[in-house]
PDB file of N, CA and C in Angstrom:
ATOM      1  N   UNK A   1      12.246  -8.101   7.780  1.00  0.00           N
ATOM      2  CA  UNK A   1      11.274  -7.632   8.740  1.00  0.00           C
ATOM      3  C   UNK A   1      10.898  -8.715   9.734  1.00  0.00           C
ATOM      4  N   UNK A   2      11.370  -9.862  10.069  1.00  0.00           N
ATOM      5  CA  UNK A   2      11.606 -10.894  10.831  1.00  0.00           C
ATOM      6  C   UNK A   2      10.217 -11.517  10.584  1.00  0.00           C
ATOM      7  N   UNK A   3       9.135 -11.695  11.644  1.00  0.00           N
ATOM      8  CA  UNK A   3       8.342 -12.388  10.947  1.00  0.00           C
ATOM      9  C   UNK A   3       6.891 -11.880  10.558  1.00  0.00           C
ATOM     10  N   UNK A   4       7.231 -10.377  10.374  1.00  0.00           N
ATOM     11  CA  UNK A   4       6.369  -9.333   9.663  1.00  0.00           C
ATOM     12  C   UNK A   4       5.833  -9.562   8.433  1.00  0.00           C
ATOM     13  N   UNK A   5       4.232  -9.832   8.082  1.00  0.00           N
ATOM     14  CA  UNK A   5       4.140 -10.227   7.057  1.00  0.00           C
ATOM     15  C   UNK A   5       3.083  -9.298   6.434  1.00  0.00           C
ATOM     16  N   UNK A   6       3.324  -8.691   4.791  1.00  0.00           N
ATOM     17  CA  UNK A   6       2.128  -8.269   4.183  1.00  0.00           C
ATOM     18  C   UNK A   6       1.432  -9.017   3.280  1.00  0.00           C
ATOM     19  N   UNK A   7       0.435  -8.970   2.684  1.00  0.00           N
ATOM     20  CA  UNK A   7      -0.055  -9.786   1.437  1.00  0.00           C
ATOM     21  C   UNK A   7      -0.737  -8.669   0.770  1.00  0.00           C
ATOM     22  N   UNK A   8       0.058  -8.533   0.050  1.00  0.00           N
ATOM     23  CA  UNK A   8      -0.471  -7.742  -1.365  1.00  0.00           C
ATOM     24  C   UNK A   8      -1.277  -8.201  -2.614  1.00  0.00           C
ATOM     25  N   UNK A   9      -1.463  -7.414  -3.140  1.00  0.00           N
ATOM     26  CA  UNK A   9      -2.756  -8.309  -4.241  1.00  0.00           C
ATOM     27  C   UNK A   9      -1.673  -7.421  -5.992  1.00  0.00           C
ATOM     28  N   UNK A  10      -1.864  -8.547  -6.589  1.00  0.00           N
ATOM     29  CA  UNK A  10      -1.249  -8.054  -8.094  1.00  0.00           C
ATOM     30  C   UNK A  10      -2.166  -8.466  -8.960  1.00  0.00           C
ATOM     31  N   UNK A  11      -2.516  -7.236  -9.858  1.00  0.00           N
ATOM     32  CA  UNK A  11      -3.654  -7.745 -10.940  1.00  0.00           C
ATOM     33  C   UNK A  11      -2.774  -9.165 -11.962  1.00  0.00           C
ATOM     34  N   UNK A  12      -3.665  -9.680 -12.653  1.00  0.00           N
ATOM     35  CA  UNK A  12      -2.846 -10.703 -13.428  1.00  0.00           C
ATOM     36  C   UNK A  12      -1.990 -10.447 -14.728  1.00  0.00           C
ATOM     37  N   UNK A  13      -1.197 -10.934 -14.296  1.00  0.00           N
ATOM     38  CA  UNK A  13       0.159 -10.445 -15.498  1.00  0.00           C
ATOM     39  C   UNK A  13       0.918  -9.360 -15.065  1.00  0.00           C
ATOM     40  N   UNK A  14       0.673  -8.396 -13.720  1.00  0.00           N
ATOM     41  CA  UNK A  14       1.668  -7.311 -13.652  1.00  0.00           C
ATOM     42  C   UNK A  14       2.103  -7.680 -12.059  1.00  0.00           C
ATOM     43  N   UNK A  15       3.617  -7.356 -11.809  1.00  0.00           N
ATOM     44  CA  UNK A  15       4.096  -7.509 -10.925  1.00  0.00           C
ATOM     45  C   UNK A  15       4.026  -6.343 -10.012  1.00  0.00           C
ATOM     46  N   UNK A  16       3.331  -5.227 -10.169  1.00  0.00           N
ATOM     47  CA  UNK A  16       2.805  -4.102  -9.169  1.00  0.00           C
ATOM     48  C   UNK A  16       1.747  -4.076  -8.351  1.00  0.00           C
ATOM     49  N   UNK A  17       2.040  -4.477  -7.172  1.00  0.00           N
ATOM     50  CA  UNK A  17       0.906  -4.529  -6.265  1.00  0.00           C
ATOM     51  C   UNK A  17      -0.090  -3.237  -6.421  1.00  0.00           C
ATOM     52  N   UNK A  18      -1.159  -3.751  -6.331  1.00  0.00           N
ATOM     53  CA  UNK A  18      -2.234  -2.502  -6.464  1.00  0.00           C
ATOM     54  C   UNK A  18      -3.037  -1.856  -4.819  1.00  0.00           C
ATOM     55  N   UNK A  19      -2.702  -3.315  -4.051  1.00  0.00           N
ATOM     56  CA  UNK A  19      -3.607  -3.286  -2.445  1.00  0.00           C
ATOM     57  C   UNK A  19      -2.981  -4.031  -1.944  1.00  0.00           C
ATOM     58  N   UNK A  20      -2.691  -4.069  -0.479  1.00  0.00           N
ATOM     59  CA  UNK A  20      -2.227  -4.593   0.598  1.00  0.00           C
ATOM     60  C   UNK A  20      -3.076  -4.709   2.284  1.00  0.00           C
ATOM     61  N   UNK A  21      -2.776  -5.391   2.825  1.00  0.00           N
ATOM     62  CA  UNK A  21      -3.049  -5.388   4.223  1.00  0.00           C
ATOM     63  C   UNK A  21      -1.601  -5.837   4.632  1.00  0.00           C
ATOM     64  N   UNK A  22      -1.651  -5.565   5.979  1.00  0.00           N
ATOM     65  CA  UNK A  22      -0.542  -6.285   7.133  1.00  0.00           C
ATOM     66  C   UNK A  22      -1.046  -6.245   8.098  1.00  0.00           C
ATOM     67  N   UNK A  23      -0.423  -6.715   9.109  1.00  0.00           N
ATOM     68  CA  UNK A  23      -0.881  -7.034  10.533  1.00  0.00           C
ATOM     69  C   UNK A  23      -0.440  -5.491  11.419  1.00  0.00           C
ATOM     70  N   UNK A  24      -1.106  -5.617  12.826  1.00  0.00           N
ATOM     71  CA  UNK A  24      -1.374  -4.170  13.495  1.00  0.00           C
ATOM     72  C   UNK A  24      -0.500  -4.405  14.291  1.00  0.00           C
ATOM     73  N   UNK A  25       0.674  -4.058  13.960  1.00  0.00           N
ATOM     74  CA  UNK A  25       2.263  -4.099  14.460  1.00  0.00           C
ATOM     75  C   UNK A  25       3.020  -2.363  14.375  1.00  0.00           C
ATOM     76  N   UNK A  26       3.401  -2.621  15.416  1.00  0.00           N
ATOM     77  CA  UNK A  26       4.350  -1.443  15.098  1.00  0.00           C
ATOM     78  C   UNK A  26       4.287  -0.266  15.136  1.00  0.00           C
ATOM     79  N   UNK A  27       4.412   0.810  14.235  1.00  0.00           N
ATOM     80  CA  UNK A  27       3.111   2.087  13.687  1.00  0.00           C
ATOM     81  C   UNK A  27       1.785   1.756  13.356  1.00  0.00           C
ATOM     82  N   UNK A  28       1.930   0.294  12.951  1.00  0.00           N
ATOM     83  CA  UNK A  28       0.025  -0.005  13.299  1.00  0.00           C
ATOM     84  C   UNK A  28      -0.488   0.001  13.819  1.00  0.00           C
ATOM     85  N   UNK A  29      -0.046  -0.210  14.641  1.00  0.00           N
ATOM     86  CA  UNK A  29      -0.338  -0.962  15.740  1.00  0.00           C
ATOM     87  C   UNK A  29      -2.080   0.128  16.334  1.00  0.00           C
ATOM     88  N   UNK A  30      -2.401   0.870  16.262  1.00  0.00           N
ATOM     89  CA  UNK A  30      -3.949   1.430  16.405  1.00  0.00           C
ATOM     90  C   UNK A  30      -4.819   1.850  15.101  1.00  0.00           C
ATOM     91  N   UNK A  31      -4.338   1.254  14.110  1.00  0.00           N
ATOM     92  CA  UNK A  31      -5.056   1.184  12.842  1.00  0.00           C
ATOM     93  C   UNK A  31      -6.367   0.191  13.086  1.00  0.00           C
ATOM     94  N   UNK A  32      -7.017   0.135  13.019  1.00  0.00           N
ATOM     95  CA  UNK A  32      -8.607  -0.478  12.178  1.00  0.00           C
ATOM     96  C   UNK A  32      -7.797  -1.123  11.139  1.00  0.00           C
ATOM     97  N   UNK A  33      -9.092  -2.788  11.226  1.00  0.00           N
ATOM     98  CA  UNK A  33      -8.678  -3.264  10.086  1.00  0.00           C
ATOM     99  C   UNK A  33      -9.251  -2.594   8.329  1.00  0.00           C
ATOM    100  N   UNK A  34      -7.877  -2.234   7.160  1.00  0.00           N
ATOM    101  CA  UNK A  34      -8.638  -1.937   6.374  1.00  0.00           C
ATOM    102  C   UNK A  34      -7.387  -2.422   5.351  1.00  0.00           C
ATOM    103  N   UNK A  35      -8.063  -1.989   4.084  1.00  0.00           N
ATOM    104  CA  UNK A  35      -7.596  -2.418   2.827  1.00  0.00           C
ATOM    105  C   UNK A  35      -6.396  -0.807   2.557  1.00  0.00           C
ATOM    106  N   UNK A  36      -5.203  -1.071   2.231  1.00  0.00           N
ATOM    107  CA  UNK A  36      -4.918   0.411   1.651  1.00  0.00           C
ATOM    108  C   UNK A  36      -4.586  -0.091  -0.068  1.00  0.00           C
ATOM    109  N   UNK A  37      -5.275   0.831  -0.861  1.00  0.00           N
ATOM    110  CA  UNK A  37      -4.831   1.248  -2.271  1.00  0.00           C
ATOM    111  C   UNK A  37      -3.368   1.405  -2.322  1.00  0.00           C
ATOM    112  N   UNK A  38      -2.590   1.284  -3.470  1.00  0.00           N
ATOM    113  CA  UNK A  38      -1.413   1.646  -4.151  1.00  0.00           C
ATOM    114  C   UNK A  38      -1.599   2.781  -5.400  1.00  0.00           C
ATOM    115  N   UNK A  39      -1.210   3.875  -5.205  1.00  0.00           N
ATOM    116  CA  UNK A  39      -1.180   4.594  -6.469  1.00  0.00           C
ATOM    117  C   UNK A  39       0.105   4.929  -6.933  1.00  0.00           C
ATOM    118  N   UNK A  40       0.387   4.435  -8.462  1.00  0.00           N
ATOM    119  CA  UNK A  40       1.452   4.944  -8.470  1.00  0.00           C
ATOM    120  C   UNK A  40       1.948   5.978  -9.559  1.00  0.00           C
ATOM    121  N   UNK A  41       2.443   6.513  -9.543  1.00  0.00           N
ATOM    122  CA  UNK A  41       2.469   8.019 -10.571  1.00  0.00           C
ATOM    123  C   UNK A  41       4.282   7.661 -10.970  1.00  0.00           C
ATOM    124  N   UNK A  42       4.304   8.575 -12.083  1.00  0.00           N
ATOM    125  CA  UNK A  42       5.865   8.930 -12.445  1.00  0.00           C
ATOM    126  C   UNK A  42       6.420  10.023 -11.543  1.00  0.00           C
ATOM    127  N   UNK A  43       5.540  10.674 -11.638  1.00  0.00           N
ATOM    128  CA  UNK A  43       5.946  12.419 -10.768  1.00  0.00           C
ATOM    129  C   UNK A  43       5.313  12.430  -9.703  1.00  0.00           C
ATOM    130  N   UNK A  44       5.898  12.216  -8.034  1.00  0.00           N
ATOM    131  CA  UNK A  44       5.234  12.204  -6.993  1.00  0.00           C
ATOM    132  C   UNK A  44       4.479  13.842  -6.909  1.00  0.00           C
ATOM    133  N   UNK A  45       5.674  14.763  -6.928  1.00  0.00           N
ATOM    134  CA  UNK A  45       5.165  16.365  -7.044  1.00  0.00           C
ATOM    135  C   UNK A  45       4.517  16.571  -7.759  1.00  0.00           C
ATOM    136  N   UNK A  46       3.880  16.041  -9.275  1.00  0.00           N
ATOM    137  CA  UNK A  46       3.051  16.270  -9.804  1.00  0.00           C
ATOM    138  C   UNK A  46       1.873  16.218  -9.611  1.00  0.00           C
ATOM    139  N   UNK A  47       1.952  14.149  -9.363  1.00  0.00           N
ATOM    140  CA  UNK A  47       0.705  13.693  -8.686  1.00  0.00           C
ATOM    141  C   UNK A  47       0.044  14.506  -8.177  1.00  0.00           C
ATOM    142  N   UNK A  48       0.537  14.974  -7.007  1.00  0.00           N
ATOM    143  CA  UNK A  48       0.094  15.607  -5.331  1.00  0.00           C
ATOM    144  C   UNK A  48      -0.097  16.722  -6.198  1.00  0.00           C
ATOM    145  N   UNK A  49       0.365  17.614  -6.966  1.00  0.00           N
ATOM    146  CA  UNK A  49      -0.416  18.944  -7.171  1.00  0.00           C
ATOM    147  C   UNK A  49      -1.820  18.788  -8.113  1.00  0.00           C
ATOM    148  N   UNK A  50      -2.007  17.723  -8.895  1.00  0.00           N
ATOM    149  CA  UNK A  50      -2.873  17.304  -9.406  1.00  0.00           C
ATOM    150  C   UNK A  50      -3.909  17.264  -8.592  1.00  0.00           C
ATOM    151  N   UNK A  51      -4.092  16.780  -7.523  1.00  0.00           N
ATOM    152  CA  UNK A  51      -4.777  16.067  -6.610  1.00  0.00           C
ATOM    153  C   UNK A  51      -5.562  16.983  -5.825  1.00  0.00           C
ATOM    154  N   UNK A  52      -4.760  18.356  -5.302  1.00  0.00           N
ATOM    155  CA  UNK A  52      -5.005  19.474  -4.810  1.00  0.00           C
ATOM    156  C   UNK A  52      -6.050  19.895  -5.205  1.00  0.00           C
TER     157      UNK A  52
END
């Protein structure tokens, strides 16, 4: 991503980011600065009908 950078946050001991920021590039480029969550599920289609 050349010199595109994110910083993600990993709880301690697991290598799955839980939160991120990046810079307002790109498709960001009119985002507000904010924090986004990571959720991660086994079953995306599940998830999402769960959620409903």
């Amino acid at each position: 991503m050349g010199d595109y950078q994110d910083f993600c946050m990993h709880p301690p001991g697991d290598s799955q980011p839980v939160a991120g920021i990046c810079h307002a590039r790109g498709g960001n480029t009119g985002l507000p600065p904010l924090w986004l969550i990571y959720i991660t599920v086994d079953d995306p289609d599940l998830g999402i009908r769960r959620c409903q």
